[in-house]
PDB file of N, CA and C in Angstrom:
ATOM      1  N   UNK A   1       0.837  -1.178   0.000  1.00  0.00           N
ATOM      2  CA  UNK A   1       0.000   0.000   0.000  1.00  0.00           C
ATOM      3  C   UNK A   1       0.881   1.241   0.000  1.00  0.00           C
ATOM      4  N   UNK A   2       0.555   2.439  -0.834  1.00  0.00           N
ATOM      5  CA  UNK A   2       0.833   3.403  -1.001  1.00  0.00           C
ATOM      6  C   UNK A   2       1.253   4.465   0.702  1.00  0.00           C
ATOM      7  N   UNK A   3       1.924   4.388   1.403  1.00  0.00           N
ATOM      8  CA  UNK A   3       2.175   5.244   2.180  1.00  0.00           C
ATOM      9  C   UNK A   3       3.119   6.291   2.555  1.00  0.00           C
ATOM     10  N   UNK A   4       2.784   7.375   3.509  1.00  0.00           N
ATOM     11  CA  UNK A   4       3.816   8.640   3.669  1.00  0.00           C
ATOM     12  C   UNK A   4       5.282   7.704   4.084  1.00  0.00           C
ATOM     13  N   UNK A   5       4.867   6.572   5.030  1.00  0.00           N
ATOM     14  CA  UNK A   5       6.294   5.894   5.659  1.00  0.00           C
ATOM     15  C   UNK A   5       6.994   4.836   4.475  1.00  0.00           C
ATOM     16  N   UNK A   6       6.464   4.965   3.289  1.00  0.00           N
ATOM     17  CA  UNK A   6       7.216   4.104   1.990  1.00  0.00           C
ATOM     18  C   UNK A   6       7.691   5.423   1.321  1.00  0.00           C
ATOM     19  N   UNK A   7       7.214   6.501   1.491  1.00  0.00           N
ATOM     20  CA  UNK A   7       7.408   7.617   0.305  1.00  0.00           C
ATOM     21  C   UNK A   7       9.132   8.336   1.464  1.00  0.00           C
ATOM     22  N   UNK A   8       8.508   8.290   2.216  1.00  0.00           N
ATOM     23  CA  UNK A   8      10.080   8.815   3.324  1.00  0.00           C
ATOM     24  C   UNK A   8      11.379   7.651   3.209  1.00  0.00           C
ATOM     25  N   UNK A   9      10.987   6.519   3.248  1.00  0.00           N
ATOM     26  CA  UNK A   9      12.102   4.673   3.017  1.00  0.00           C
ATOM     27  C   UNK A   9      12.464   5.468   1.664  1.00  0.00           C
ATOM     28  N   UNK A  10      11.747   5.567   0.177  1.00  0.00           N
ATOM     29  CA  UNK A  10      12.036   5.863  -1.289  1.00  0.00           C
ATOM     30  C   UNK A  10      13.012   7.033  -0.976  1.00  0.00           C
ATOM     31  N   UNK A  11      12.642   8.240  -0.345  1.00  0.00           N
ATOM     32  CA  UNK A  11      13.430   9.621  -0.242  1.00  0.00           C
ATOM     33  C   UNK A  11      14.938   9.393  -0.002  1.00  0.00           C
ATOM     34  N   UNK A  12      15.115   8.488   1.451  1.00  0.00           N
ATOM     35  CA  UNK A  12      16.233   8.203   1.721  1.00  0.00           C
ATOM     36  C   UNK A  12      17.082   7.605   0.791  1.00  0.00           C
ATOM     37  N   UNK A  13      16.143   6.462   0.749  1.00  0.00           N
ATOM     38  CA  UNK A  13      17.457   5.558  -0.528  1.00  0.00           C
ATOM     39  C   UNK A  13      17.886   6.463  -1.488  1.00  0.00           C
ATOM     40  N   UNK A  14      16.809   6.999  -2.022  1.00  0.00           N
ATOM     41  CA  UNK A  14      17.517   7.851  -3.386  1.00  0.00           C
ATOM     42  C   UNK A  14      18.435   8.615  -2.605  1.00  0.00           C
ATOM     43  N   UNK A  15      18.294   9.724  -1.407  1.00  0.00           N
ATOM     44  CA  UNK A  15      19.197  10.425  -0.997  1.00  0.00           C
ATOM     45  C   UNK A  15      20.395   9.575  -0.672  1.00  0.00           C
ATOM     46  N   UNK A  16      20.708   8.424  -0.117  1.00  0.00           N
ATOM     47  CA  UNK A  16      21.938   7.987  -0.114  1.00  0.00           C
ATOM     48  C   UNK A  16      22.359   7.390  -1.710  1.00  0.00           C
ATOM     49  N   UNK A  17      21.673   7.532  -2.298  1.00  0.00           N
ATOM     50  CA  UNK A  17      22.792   7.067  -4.186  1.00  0.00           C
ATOM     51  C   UNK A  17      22.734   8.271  -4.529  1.00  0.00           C
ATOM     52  N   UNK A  18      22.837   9.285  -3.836  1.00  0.00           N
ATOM     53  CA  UNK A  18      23.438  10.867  -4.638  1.00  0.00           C
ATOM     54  C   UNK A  18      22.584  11.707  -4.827  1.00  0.00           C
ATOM     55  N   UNK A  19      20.930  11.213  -4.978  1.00  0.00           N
ATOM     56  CA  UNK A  19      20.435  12.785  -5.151  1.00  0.00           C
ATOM     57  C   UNK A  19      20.230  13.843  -4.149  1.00  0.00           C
ATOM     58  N   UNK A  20      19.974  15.067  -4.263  1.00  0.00           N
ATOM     59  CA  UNK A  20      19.384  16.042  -3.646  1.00  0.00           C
ATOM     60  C   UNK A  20      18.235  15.642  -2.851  1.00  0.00           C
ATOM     61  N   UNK A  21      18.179  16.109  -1.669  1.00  0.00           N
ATOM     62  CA  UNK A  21      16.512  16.584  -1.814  1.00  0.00           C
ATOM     63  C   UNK A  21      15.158  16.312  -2.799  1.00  0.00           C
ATOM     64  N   UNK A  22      15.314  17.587  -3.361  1.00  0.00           N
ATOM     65  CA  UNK A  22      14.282  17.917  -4.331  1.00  0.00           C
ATOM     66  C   UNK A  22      14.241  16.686  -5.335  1.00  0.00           C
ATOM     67  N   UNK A  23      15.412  15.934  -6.049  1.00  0.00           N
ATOM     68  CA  UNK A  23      16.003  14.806  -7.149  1.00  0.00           C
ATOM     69  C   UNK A  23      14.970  13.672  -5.840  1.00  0.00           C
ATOM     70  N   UNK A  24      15.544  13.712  -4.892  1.00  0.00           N
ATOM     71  CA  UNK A  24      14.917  12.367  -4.111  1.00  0.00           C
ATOM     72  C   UNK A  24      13.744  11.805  -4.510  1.00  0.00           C
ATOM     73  N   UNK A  25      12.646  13.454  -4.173  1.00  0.00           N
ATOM     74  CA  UNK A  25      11.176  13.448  -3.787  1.00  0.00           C
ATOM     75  C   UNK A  25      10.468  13.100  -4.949  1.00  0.00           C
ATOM     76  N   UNK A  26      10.963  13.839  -6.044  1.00  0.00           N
ATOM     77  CA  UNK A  26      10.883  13.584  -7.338  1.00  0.00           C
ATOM     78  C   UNK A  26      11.232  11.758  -7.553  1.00  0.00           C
ATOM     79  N   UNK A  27      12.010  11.474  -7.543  1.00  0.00           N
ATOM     80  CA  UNK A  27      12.698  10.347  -8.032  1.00  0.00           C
ATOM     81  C   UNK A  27      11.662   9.076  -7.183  1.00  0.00           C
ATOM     82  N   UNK A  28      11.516   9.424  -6.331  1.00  0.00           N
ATOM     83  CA  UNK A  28      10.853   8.516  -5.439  1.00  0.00           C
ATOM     84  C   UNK A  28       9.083   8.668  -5.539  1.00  0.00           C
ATOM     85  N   UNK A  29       8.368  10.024  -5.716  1.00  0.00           N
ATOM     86  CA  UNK A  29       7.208   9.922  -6.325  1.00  0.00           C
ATOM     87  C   UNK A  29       7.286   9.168  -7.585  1.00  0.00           C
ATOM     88  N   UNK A  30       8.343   8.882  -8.759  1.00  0.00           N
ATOM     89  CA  UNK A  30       7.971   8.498  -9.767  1.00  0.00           C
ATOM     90  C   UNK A  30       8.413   6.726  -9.568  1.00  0.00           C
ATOM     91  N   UNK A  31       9.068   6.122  -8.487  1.00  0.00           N
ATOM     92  CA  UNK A  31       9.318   5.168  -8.348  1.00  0.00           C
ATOM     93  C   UNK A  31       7.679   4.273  -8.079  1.00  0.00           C
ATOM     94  N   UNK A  32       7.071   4.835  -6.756  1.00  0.00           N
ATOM     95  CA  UNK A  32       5.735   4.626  -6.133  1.00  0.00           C
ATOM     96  C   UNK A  32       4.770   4.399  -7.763  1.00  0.00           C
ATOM     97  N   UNK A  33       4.765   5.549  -8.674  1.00  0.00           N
ATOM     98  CA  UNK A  33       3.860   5.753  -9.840  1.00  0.00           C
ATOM     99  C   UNK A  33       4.424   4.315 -10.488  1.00  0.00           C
ATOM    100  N   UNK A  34       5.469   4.367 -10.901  1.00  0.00           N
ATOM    101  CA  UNK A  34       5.675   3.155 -12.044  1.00  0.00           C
ATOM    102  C   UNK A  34       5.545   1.803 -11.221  1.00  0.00           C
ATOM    103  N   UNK A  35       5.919   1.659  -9.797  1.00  0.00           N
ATOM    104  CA  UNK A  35       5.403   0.267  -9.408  1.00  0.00           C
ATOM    105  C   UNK A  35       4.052  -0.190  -9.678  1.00  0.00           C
ATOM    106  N   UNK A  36       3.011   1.120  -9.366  1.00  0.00           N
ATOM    107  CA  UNK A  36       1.437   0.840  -9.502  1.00  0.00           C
ATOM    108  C   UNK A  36       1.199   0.280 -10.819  1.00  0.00           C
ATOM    109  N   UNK A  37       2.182   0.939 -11.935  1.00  0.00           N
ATOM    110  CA  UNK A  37       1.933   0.743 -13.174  1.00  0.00           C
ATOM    111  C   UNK A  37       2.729  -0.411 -13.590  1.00  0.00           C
ATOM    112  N   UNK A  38       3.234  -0.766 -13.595  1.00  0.00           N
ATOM    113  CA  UNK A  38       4.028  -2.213 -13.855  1.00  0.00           C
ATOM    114  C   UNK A  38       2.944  -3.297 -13.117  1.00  0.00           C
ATOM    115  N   UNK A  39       2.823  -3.183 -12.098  1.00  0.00           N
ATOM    116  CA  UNK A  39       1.713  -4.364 -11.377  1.00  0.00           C
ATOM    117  C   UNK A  39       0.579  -4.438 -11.712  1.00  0.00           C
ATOM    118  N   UNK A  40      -0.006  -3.478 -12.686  1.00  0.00           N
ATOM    119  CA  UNK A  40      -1.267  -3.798 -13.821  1.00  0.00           C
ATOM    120  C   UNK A  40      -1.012  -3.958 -14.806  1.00  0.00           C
ATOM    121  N   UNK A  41       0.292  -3.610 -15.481  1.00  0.00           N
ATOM    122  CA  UNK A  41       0.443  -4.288 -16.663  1.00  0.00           C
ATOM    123  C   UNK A  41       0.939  -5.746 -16.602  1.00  0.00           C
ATOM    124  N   UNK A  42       1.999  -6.141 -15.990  1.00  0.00           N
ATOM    125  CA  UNK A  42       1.311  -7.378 -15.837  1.00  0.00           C
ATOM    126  C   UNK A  42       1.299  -8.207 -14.595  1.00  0.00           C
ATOM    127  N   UNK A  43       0.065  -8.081 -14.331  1.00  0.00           N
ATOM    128  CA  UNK A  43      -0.853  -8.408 -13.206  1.00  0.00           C
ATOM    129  C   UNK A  43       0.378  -9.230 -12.390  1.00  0.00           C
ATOM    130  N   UNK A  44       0.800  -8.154 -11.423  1.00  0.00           N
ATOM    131  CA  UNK A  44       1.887  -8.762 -10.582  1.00  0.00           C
ATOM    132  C   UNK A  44       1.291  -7.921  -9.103  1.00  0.00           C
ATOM    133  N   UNK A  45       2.015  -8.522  -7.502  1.00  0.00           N
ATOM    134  CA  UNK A  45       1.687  -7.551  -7.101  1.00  0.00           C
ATOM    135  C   UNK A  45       2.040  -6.136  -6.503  1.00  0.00           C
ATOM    136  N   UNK A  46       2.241  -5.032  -6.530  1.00  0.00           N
ATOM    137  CA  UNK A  46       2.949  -3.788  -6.261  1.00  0.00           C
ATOM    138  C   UNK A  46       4.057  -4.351  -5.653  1.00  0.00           C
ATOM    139  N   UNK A  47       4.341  -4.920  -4.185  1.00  0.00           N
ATOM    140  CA  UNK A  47       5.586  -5.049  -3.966  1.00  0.00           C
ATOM    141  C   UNK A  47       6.427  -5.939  -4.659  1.00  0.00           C
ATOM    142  N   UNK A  48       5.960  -6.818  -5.585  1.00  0.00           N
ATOM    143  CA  UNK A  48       6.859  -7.398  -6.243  1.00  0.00           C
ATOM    144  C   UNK A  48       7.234  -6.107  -7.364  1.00  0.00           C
ATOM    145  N   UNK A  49       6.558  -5.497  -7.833  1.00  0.00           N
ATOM    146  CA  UNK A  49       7.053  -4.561  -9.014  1.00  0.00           C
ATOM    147  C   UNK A  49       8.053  -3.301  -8.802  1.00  0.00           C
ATOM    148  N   UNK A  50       7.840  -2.982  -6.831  1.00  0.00           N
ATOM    149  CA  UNK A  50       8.735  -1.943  -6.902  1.00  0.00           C
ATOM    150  C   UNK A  50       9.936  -3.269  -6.200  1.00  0.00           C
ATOM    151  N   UNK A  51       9.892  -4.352  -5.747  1.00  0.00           N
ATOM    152  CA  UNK A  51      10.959  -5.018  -5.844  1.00  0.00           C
ATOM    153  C   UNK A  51      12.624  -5.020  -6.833  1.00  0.00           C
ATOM    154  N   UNK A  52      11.444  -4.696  -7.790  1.00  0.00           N
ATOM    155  CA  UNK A  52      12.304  -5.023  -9.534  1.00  0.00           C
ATOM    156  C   UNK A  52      12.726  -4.033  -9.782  1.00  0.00           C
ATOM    157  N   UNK A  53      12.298  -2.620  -9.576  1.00  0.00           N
ATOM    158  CA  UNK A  53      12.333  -1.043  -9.446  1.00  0.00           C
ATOM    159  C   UNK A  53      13.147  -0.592  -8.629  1.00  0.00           C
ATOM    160  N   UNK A  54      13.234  -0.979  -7.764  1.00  0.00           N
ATOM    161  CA  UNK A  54      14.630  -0.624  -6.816  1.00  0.00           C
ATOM    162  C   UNK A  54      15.747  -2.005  -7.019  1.00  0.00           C
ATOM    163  N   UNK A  55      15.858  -3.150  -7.301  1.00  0.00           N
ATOM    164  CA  UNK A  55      16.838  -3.474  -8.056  1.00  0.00           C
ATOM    165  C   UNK A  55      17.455  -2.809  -9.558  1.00  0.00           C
ATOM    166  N   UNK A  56      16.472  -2.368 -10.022  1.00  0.00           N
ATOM    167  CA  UNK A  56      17.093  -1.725 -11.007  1.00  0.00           C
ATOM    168  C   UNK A  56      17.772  -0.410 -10.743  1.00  0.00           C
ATOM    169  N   UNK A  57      17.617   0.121 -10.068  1.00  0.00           N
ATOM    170  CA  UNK A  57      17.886   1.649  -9.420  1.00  0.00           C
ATOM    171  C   UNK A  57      19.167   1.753  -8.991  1.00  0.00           C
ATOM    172  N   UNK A  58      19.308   0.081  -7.623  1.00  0.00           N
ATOM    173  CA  UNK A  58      20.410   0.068  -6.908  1.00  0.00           C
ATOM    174  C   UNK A  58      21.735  -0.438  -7.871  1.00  0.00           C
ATOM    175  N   UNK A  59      21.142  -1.227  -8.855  1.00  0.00           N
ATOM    176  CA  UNK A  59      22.022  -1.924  -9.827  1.00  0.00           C
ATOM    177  C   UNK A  59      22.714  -0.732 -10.290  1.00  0.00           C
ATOM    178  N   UNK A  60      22.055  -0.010 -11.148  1.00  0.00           N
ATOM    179  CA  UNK A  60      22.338   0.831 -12.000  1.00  0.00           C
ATOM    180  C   UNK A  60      23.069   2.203 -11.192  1.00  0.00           C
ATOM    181  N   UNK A  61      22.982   2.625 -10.165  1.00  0.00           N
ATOM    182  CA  UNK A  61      23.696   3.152  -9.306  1.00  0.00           C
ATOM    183  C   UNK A  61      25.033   2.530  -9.397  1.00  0.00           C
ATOM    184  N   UNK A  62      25.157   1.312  -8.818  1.00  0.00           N
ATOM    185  CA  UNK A  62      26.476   0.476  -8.503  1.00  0.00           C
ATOM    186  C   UNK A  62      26.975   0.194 -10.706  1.00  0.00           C
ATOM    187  N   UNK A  63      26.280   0.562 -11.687  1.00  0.00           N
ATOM    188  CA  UNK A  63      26.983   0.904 -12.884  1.00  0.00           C
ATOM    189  C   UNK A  63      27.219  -0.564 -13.054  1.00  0.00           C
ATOM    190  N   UNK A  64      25.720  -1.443 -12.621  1.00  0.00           N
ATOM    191  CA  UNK A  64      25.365  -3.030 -13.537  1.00  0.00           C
ATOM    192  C   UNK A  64      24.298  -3.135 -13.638  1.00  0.00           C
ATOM    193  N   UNK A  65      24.050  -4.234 -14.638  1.00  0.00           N
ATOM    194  CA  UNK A  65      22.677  -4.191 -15.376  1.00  0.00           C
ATOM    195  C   UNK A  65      21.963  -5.746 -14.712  1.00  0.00           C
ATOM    196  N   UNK A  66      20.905  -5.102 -14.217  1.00  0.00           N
ATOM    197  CA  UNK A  66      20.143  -6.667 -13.283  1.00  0.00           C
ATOM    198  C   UNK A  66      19.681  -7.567 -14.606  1.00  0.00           C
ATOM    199  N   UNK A  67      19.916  -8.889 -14.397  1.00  0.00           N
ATOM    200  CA  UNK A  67      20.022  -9.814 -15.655  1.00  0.00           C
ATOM    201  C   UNK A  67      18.478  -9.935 -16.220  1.00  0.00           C
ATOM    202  N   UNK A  68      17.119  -9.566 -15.116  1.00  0.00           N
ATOM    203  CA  UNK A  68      16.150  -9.630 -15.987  1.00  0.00           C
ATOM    204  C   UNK A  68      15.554  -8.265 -16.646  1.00  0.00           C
ATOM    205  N   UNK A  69      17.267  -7.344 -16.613  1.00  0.00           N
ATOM    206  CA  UNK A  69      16.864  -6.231 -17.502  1.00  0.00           C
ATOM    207  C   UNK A  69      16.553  -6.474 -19.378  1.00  0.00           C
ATOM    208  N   UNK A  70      18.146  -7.369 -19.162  1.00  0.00           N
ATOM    209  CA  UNK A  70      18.229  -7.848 -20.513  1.00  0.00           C
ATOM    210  C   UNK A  70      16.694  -8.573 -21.397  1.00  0.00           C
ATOM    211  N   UNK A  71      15.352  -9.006 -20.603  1.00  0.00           N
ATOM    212  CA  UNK A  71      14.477  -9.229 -21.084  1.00  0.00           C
ATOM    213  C   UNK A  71      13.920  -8.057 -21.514  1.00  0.00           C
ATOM    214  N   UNK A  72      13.575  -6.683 -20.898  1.00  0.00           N
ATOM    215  CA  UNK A  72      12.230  -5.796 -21.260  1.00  0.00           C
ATOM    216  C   UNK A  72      13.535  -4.908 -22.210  1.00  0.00           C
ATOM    217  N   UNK A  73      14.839  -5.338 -22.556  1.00  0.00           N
ATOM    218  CA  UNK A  73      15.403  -3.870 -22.940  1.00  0.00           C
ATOM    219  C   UNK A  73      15.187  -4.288 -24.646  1.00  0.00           C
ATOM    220  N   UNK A  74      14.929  -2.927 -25.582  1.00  0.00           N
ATOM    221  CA  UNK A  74      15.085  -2.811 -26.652  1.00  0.00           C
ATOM    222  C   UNK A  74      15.900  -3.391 -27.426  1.00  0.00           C
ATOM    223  N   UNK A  75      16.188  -4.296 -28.592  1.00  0.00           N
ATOM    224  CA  UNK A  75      17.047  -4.269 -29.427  1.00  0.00           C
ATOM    225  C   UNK A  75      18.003  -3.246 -30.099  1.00  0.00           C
ATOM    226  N   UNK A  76      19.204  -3.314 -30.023  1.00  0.00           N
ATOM    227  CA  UNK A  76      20.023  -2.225 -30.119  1.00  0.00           C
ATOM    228  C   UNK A  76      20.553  -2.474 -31.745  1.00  0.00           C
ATOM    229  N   UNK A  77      20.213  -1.287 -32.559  1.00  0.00           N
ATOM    230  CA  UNK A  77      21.067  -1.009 -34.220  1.00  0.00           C
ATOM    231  C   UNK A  77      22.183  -1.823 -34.133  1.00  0.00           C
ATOM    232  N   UNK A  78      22.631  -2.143 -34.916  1.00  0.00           N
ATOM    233  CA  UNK A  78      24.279  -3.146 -34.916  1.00  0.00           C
ATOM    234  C   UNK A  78      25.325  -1.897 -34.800  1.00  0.00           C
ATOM    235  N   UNK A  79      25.481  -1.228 -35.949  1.00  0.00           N
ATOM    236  CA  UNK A  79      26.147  -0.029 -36.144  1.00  0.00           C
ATOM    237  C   UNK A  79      26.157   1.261 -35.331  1.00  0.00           C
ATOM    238  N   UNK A  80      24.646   1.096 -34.960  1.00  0.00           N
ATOM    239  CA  UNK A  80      24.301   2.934 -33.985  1.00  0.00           C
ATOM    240  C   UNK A  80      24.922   2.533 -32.702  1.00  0.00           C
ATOM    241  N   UNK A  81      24.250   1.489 -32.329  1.00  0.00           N
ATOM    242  CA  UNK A  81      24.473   1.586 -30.849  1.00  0.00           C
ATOM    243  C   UNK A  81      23.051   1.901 -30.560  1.00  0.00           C
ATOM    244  N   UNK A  82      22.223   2.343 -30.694  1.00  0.00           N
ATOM    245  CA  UNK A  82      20.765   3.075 -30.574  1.00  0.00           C
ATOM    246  C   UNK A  82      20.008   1.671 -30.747  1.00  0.00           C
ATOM    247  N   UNK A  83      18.926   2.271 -29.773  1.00  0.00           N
ATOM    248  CA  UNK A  83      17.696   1.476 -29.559  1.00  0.00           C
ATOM    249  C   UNK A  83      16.765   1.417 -31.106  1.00  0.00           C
ATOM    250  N   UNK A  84      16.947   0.377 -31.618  1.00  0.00           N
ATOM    251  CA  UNK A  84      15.744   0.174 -32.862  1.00  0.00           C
ATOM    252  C   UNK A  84      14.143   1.193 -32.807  1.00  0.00           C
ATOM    253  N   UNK A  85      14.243   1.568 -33.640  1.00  0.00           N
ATOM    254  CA  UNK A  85      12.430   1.780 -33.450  1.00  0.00           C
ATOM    255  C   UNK A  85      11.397   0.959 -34.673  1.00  0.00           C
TER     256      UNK A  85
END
């Protein structure tokens, strides 16, 4: 469930991987938004989705890629380097 004492846990973490303040509150309202939204797309439940959401966060902080990124990520151009469209 959506609460002030999950939205203050989100603030911190982000504040200890480097952001500001303001970067936190931000960063962490949009963490809360995309868990809701990942757990209806596919029907998972919220804490499993911000599970995956803050592994990806902490990964990518520490500058590695969590292995079931390699499923949802885009196919990359051979030559560009760039995400296909």
């Amino acid at each position: 469930m959506k609460t002030d004492n999950e939205m203050d846990m989100l603030v911190r973490l982000c504040t200890g991987l480097g952001a500001d303040p303001g970067q936190a509150g931000a960063m962490a309202s949009q963490l809360m938004k995309r868990a809701g939204q990942l757990a209806a797309e596919r029907n998972i439940p919220r804490e499993e989705a911000m599970r995956y959401l803050l592994e990806v966060v902490t990964k990518g902080h520490a500058g590695e890629v969590p292995p079931s990124y390699d499923e949802i990520r885009p196919p990359v151009a051979p030559k560009t380097g760039k995400p296909e469209r």
